[in-house]
PDB file of N, CA and C in Angstrom:
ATOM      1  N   UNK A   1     -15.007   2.594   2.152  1.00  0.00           N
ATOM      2  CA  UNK A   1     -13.900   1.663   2.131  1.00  0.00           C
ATOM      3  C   UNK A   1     -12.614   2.390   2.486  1.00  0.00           C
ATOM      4  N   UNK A   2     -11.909   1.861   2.889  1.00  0.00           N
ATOM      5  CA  UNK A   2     -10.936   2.328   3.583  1.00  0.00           C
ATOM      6  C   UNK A   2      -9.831   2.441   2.274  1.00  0.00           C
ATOM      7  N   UNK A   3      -8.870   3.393   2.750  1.00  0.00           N
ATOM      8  CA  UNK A   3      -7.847   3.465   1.629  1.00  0.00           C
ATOM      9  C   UNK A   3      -6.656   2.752   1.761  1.00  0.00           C
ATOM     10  N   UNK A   4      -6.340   2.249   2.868  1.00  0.00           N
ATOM     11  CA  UNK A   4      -4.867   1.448   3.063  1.00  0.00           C
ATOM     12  C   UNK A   4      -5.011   0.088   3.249  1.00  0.00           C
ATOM     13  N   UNK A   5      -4.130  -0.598   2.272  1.00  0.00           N
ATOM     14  CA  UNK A   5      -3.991  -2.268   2.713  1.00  0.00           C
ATOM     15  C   UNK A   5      -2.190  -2.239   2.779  1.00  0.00           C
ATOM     16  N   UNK A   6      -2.268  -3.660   4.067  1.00  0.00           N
ATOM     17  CA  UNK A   6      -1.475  -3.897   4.169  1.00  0.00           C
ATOM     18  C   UNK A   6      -0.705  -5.210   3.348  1.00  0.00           C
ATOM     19  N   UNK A   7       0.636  -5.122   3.227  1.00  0.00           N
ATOM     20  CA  UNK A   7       0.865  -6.352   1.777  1.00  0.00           C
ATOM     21  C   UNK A   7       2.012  -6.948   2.270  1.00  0.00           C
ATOM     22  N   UNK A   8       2.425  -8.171   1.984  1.00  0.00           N
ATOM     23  CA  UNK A   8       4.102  -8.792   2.352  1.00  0.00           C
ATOM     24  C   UNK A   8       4.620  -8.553   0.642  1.00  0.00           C
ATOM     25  N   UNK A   9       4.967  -7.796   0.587  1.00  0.00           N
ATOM     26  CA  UNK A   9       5.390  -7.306  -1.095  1.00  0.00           C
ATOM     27  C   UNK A   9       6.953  -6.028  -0.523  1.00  0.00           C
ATOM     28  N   UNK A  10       7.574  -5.994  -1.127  1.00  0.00           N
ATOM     29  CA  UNK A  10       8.647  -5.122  -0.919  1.00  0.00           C
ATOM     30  C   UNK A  10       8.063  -3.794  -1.781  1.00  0.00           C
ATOM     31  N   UNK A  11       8.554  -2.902  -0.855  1.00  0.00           N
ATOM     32  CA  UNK A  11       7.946  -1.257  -1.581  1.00  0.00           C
ATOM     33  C   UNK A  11       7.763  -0.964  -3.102  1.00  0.00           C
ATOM     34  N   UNK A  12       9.257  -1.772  -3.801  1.00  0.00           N
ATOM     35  CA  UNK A  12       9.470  -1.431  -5.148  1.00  0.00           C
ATOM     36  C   UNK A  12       8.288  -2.558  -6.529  1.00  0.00           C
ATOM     37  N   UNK A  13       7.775  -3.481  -6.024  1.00  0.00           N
ATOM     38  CA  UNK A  13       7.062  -4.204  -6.517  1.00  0.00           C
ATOM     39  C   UNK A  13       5.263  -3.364  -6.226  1.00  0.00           C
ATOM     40  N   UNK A  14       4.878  -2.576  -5.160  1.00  0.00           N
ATOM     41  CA  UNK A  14       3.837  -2.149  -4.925  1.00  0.00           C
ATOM     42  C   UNK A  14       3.760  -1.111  -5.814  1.00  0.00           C
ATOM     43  N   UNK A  15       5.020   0.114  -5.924  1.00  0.00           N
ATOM     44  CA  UNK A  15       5.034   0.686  -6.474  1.00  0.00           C
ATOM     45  C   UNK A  15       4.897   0.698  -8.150  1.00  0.00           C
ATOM     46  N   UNK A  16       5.393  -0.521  -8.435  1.00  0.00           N
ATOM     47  CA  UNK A  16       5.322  -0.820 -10.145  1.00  0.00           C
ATOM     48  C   UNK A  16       3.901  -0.887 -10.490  1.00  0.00           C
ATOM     49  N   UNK A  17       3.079  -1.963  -9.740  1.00  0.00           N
ATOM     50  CA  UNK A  17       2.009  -2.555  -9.419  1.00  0.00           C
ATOM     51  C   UNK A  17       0.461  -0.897 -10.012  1.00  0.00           C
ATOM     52  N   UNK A  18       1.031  -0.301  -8.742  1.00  0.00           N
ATOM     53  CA  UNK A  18       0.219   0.420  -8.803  1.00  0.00           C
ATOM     54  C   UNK A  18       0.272   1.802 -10.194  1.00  0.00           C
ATOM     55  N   UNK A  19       1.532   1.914 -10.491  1.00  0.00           N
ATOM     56  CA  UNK A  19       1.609   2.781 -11.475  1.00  0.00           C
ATOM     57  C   UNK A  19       0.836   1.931 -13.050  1.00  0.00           C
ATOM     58  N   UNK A  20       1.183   0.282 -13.079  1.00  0.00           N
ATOM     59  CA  UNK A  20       0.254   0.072 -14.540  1.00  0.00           C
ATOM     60  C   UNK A  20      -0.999   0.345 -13.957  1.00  0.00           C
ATOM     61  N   UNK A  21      -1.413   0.288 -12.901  1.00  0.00           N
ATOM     62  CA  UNK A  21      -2.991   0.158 -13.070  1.00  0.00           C
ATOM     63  C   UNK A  21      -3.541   1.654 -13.164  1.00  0.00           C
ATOM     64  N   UNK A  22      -2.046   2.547 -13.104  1.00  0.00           N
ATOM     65  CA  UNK A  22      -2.433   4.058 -13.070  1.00  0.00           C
ATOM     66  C   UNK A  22      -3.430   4.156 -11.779  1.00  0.00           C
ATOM     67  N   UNK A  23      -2.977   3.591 -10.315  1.00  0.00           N
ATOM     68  CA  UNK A  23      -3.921   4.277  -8.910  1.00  0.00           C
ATOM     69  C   UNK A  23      -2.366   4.853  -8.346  1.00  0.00           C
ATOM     70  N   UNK A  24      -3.344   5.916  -8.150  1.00  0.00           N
ATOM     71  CA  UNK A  24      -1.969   7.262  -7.333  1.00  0.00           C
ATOM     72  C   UNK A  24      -1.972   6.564  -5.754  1.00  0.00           C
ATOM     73  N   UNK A  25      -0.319   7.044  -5.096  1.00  0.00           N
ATOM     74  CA  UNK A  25      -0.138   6.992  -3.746  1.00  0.00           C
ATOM     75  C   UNK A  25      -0.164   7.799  -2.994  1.00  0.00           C
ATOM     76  N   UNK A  26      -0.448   7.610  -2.058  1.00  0.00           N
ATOM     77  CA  UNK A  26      -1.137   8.704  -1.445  1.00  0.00           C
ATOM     78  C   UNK A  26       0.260   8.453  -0.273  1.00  0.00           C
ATOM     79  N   UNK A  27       1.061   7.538   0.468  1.00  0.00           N
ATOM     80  CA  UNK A  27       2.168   6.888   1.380  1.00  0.00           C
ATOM     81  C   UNK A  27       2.375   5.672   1.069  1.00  0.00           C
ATOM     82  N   UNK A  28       3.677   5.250   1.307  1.00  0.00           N
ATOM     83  CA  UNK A  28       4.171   4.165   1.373  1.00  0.00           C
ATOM     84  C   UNK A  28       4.739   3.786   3.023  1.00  0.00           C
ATOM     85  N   UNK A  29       4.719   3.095   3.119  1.00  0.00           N
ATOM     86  CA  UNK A  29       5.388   2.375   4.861  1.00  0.00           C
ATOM     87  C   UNK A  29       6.351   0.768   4.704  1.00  0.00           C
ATOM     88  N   UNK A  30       7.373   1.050   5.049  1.00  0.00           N
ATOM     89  CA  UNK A  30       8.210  -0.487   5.199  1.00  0.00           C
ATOM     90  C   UNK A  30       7.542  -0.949   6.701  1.00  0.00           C
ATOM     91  N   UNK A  31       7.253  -2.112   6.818  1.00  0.00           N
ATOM     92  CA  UNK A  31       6.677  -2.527   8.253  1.00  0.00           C
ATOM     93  C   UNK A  31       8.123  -3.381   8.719  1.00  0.00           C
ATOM     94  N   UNK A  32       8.559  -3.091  10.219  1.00  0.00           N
ATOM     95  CA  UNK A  32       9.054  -3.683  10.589  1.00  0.00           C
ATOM     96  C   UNK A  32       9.640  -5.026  10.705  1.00  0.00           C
ATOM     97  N   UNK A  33       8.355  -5.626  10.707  1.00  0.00           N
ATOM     98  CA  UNK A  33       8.359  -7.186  10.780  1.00  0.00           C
ATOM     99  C   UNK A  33       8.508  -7.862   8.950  1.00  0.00           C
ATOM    100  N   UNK A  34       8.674  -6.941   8.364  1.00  0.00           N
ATOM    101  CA  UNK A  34       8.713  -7.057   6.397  1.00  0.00           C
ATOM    102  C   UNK A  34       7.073  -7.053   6.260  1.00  0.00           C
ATOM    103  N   UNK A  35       6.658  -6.280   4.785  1.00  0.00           N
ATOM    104  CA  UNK A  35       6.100  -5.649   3.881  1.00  0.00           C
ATOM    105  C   UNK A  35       5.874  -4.677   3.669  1.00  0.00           C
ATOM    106  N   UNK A  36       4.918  -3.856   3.086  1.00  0.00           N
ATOM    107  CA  UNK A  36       4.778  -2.564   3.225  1.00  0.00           C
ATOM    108  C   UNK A  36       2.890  -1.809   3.375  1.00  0.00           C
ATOM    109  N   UNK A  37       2.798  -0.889   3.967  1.00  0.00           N
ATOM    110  CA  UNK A  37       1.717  -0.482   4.128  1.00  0.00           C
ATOM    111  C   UNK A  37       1.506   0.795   3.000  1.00  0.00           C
ATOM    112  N   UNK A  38       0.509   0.625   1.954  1.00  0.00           N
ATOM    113  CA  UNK A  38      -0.191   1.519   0.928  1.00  0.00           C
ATOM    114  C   UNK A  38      -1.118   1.946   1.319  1.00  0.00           C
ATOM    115  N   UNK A  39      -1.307   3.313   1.002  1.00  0.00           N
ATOM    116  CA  UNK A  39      -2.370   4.098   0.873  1.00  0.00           C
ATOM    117  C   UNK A  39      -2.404   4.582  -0.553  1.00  0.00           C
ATOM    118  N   UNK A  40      -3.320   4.287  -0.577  1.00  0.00           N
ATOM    119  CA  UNK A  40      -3.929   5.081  -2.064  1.00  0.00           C
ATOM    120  C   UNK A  40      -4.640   6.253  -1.779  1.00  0.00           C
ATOM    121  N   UNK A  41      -4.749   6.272  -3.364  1.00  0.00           N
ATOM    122  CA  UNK A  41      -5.342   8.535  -2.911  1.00  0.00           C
ATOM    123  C   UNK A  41      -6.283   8.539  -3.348  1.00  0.00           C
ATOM    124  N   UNK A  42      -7.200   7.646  -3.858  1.00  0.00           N
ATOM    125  CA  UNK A  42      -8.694   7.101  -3.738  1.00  0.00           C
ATOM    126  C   UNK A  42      -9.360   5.940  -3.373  1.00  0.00           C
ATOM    127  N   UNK A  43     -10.613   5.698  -2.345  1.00  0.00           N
ATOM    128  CA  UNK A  43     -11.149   4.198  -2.208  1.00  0.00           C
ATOM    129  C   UNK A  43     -11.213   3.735  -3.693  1.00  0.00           C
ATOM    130  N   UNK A  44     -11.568   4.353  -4.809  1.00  0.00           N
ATOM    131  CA  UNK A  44     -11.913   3.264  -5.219  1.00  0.00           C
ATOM    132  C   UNK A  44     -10.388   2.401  -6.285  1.00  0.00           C
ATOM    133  N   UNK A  45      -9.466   3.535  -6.059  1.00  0.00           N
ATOM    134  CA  UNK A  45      -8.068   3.120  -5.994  1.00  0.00           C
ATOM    135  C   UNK A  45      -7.615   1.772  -5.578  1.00  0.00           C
ATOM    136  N   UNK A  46      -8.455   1.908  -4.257  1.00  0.00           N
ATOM    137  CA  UNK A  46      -7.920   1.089  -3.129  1.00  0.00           C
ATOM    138  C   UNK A  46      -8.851  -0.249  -3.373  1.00  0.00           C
ATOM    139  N   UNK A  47      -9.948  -0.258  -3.874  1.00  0.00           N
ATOM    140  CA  UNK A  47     -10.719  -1.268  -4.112  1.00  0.00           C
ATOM    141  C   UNK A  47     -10.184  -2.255  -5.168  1.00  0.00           C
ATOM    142  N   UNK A  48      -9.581  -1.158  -6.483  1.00  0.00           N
ATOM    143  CA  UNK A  48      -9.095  -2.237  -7.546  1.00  0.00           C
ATOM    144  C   UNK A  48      -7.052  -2.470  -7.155  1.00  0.00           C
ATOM    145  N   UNK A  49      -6.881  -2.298  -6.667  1.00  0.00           N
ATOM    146  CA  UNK A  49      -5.304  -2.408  -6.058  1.00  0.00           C
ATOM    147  C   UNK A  49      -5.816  -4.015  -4.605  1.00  0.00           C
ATOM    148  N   UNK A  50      -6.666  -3.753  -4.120  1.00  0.00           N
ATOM    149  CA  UNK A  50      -7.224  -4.577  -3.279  1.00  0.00           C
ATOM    150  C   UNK A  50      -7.578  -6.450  -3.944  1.00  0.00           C
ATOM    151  N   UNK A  51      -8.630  -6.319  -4.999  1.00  0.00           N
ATOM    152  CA  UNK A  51      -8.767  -7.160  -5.782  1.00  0.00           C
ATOM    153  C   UNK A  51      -6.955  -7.711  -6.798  1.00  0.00           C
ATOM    154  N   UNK A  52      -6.241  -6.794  -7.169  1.00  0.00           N
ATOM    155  CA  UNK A  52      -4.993  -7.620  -7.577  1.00  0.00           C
ATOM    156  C   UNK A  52      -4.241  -7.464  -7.030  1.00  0.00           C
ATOM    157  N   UNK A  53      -3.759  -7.182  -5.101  1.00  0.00           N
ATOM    158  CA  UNK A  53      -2.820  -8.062  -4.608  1.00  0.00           C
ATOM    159  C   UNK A  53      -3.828  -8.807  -3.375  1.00  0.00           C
ATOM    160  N   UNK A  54      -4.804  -9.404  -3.827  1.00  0.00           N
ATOM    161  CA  UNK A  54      -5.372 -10.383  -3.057  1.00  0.00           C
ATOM    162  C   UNK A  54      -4.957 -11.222  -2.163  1.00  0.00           C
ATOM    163  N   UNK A  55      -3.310 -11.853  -2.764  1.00  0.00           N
ATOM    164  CA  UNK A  55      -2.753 -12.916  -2.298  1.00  0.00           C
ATOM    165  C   UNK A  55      -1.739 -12.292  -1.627  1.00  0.00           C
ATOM    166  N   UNK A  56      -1.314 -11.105  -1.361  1.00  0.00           N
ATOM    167  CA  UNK A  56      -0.322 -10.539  -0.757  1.00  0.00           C
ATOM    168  C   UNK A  56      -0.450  -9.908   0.408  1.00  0.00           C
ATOM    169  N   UNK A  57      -2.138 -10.005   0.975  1.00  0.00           N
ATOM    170  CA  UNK A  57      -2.732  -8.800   1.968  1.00  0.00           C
ATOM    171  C   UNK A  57      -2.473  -9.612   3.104  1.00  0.00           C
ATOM    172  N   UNK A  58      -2.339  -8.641   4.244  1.00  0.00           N
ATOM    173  CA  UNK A  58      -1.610  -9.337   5.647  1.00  0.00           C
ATOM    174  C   UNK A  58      -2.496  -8.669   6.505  1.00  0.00           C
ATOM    175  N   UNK A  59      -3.005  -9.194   7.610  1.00  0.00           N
ATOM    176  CA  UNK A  59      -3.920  -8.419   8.816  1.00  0.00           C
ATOM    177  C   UNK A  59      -3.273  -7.027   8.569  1.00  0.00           C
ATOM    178  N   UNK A  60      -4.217  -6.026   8.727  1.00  0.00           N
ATOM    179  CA  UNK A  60      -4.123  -4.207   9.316  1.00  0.00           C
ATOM    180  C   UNK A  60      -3.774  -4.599  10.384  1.00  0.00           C
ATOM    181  N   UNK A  61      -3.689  -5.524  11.619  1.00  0.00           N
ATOM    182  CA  UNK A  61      -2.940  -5.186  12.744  1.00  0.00           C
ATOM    183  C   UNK A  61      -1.806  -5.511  12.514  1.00  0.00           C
ATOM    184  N   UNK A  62      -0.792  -5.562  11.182  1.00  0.00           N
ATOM    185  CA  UNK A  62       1.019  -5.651  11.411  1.00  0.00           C
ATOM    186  C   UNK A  62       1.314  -4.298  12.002  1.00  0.00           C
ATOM    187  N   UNK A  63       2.101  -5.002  12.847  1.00  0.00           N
ATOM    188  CA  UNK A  63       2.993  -3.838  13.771  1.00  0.00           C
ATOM    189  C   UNK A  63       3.762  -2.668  12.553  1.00  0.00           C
ATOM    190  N   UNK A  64       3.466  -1.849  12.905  1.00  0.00           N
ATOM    191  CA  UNK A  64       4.314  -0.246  12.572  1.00  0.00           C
ATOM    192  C   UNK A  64       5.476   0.283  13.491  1.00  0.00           C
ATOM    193  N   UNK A  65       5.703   1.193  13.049  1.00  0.00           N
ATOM    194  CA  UNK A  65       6.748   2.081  13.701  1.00  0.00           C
ATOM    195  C   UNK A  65       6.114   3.199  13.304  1.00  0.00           C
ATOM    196  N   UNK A  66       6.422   4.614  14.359  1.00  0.00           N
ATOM    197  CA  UNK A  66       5.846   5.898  13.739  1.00  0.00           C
ATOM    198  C   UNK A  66       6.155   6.197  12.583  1.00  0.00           C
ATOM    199  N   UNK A  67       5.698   7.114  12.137  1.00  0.00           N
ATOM    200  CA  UNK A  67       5.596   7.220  10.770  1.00  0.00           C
ATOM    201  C   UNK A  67       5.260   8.663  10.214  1.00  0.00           C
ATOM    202  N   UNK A  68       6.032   8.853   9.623  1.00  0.00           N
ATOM    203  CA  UNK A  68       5.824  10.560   8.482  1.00  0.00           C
ATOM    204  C   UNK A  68       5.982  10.507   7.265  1.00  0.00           C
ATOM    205  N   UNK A  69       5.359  10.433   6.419  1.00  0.00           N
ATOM    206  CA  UNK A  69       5.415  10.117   4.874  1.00  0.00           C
ATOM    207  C   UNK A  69       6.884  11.312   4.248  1.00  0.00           C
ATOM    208  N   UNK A  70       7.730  10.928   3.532  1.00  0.00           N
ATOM    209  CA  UNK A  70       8.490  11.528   2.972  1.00  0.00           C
ATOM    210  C   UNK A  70       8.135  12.204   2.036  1.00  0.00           C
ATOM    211  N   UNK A  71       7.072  11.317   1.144  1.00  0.00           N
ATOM    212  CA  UNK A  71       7.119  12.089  -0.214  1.00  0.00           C
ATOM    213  C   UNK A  71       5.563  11.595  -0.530  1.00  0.00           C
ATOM    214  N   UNK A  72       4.678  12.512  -1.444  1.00  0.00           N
ATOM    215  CA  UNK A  72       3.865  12.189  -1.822  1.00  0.00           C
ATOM    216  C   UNK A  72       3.856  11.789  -3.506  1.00  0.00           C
ATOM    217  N   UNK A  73       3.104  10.478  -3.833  1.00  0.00           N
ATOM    218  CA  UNK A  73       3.401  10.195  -5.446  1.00  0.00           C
ATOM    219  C   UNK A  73       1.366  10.504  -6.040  1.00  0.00           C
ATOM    220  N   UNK A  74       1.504  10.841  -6.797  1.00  0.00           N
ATOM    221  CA  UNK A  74       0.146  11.021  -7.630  1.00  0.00           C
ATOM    222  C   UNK A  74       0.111  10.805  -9.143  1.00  0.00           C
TER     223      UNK A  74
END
């Protein structure tokens, strides 16, 4: 399973999100067109982060911009 979903959620709501459920980040991404792209720093991270923003997930093809992670969170 892949580790990144894409979400229409603003960075600071993903980030809350994922710290109760205690799954580490592995990057964050603002997408151009609005939301943000997560990576988690495990599939199976990514599996239960997947199941509770169900209603927030947007095609993997939203447009990006290049990209270099600033900071890593764990």
């Amino acid at each position: 399973m892949s580790r990144v979903l894409f979400l229409k959620l603003p960075e600071k709501d993903v980030i809350a999100k994922c710290d109760a459920a205690d799954v580490g980040i592995s990057a964050l991404e603002r997408l151009p067109d609005g939301g943000t792209r997560l990576v988690c720093q495990s599939s199976a991270g990514a599996a239960l982060m997947n199941r509770k923003f169900k209603g927030s997930l947007i095609p993997d093809s939203a447009r990006r911009e290049p990209f270099r992670p600033a900071f890593s969170r764990g």
